[in-house]
C-alpha atoms as a PDB file:
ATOM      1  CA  UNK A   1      52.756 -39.406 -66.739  1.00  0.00           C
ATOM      2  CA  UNK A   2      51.039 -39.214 -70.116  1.00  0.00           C
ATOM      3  CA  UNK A   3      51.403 -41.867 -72.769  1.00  0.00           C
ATOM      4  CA  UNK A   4      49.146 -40.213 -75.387  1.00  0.00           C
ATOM      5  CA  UNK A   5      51.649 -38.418 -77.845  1.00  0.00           C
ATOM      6  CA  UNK A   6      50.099 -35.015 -77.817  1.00  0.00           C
ATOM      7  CA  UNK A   7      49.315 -35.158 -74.284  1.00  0.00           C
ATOM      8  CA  UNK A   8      53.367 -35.298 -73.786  1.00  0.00           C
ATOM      9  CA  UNK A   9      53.668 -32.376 -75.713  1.00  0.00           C
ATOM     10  CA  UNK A  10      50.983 -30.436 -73.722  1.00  0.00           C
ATOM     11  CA  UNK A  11      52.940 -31.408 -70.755  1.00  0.00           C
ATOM     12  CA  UNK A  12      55.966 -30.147 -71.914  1.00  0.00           C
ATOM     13  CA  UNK A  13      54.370 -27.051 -73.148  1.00  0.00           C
ATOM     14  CA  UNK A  14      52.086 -26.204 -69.892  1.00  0.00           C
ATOM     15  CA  UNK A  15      55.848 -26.740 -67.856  1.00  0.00           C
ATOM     16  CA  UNK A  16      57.260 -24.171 -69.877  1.00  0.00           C
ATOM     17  CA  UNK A  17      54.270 -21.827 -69.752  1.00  0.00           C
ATOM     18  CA  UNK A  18      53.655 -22.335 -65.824  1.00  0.00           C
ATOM     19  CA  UNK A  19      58.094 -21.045 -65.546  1.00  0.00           C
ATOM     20  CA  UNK A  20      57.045 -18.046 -67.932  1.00  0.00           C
ATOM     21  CA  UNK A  21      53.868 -17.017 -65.978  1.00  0.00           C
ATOM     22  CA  UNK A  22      55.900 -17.850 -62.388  1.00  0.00           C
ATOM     23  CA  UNK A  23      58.674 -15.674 -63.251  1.00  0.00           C
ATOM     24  CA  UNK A  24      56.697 -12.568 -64.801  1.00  0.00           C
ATOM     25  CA  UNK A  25      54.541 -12.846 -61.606  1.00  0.00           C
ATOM     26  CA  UNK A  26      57.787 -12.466 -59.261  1.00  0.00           C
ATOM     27  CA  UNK A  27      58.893  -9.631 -61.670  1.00  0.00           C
ATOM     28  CA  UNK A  28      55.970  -7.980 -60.867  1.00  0.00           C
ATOM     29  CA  UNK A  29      55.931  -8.511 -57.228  1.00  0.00           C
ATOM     30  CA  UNK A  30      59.366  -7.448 -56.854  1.00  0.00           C
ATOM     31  CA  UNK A  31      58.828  -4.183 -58.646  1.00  0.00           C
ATOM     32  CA  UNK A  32      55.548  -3.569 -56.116  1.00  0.00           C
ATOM     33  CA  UNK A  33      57.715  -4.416 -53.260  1.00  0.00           C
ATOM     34  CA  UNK A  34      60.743  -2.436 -54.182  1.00  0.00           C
ATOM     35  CA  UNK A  35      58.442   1.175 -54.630  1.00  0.00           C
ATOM     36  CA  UNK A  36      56.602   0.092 -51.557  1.00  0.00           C
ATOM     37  CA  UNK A  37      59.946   0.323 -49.224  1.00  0.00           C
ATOM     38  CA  UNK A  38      60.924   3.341 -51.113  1.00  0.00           C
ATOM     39  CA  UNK A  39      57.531   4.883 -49.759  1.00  0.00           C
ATOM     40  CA  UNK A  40      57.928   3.225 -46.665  1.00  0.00           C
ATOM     41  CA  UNK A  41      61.495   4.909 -46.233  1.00  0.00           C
ATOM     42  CA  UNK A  42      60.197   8.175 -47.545  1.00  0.00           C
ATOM     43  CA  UNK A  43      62.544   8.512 -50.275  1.00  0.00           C
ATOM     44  CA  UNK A  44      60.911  10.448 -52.962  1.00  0.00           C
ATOM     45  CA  UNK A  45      63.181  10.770 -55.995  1.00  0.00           C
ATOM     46  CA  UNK A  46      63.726   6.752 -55.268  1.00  0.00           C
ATOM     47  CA  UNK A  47      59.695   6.137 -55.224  1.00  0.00           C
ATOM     48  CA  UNK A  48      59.642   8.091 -58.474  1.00  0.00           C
ATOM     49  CA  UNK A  49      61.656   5.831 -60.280  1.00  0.00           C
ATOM     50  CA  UNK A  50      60.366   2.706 -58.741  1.00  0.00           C
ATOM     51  CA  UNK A  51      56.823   4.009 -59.731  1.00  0.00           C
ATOM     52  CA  UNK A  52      57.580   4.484 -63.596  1.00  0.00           C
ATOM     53  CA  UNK A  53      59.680   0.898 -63.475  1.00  0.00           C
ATOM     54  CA  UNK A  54      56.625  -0.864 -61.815  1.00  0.00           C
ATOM     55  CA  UNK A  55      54.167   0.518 -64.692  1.00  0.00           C
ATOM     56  CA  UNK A  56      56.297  -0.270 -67.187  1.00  0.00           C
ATOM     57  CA  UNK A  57      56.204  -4.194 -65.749  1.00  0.00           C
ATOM     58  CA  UNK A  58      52.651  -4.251 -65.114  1.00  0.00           C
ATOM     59  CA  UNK A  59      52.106  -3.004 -68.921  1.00  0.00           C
ATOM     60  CA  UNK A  60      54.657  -5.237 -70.371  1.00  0.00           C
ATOM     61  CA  UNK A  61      52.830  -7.928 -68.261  1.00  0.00           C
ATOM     62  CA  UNK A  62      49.700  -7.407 -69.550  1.00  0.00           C
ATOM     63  CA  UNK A  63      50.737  -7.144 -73.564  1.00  0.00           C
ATOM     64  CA  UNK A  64      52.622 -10.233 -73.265  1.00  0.00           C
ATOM     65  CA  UNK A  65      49.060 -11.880 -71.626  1.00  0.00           C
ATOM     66  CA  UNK A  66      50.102 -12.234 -67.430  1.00  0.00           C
ATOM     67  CA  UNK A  67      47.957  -9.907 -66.564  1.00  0.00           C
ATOM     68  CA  UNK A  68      44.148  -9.088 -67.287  1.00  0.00           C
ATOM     69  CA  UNK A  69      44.094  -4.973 -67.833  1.00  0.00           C
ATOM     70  CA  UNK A  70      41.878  -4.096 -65.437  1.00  0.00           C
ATOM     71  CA  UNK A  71      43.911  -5.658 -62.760  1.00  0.00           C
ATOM     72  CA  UNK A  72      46.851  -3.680 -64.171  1.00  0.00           C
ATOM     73  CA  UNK A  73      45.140  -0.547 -63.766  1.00  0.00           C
ATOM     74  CA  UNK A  74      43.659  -1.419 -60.655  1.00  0.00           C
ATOM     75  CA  UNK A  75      47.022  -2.031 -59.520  1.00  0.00           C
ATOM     76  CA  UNK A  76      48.470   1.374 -60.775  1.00  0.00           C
ATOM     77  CA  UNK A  77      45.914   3.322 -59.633  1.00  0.00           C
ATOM     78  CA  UNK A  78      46.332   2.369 -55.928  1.00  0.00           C
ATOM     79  CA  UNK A  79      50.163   2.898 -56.358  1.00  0.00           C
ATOM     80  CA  UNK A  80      49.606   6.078 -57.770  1.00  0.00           C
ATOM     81  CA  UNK A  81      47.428   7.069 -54.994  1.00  0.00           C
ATOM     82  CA  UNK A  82      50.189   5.987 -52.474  1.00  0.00           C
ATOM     83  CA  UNK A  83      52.563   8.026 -53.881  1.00  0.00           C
ATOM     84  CA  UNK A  84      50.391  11.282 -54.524  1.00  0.00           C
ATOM     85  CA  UNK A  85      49.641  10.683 -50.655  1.00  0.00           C
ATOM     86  CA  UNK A  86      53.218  10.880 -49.547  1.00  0.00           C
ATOM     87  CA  UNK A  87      54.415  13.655 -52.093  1.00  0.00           C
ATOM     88  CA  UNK A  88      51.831  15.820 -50.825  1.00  0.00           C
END
């Protein structure tokens, strides 16, 4: 435990910032997961729709600062590959 007076504050702060970046990270995950059984199941329309909300959290992630860009567009780019595998 920290006795210096900013180093409390730092603590406090790096708590808050470790909930932020743990739930955005889960976001994200859960969005990847949820288009992944979609294309698992082979449910088009549903993979669709779980492909646009997955982009939209891995570019929200990476404004905000979660996310470096290239591994955002890494990350779309193989998702987008998956589902212009199973669509054609």
């Amino acid at each position: 435990m920290p006795n210096i007076k900013s180093a409390k504050k730092r603590l406090g702060i790096s708590s808050r910032q470790n909930l932020r970046n743990t739930a955005a990270k889960s976001a994200i995950k859960t969005s990847v997961k949820r288009f992944e059984n979609a294309l698992a199941n082979g449910e088009n329309e549903q993979a669709q729709t779980a492909y646009k909300s997955t982009v939209k959290t891995l570019d929200k992630a990476v404004s905000k600062g979660f996310l470096h860009k290239n591994t955002a567009a890494r990350k779309k780019s193989r998702l987008s590959k998956n589902l212009k595998d199973m669509m054609s």
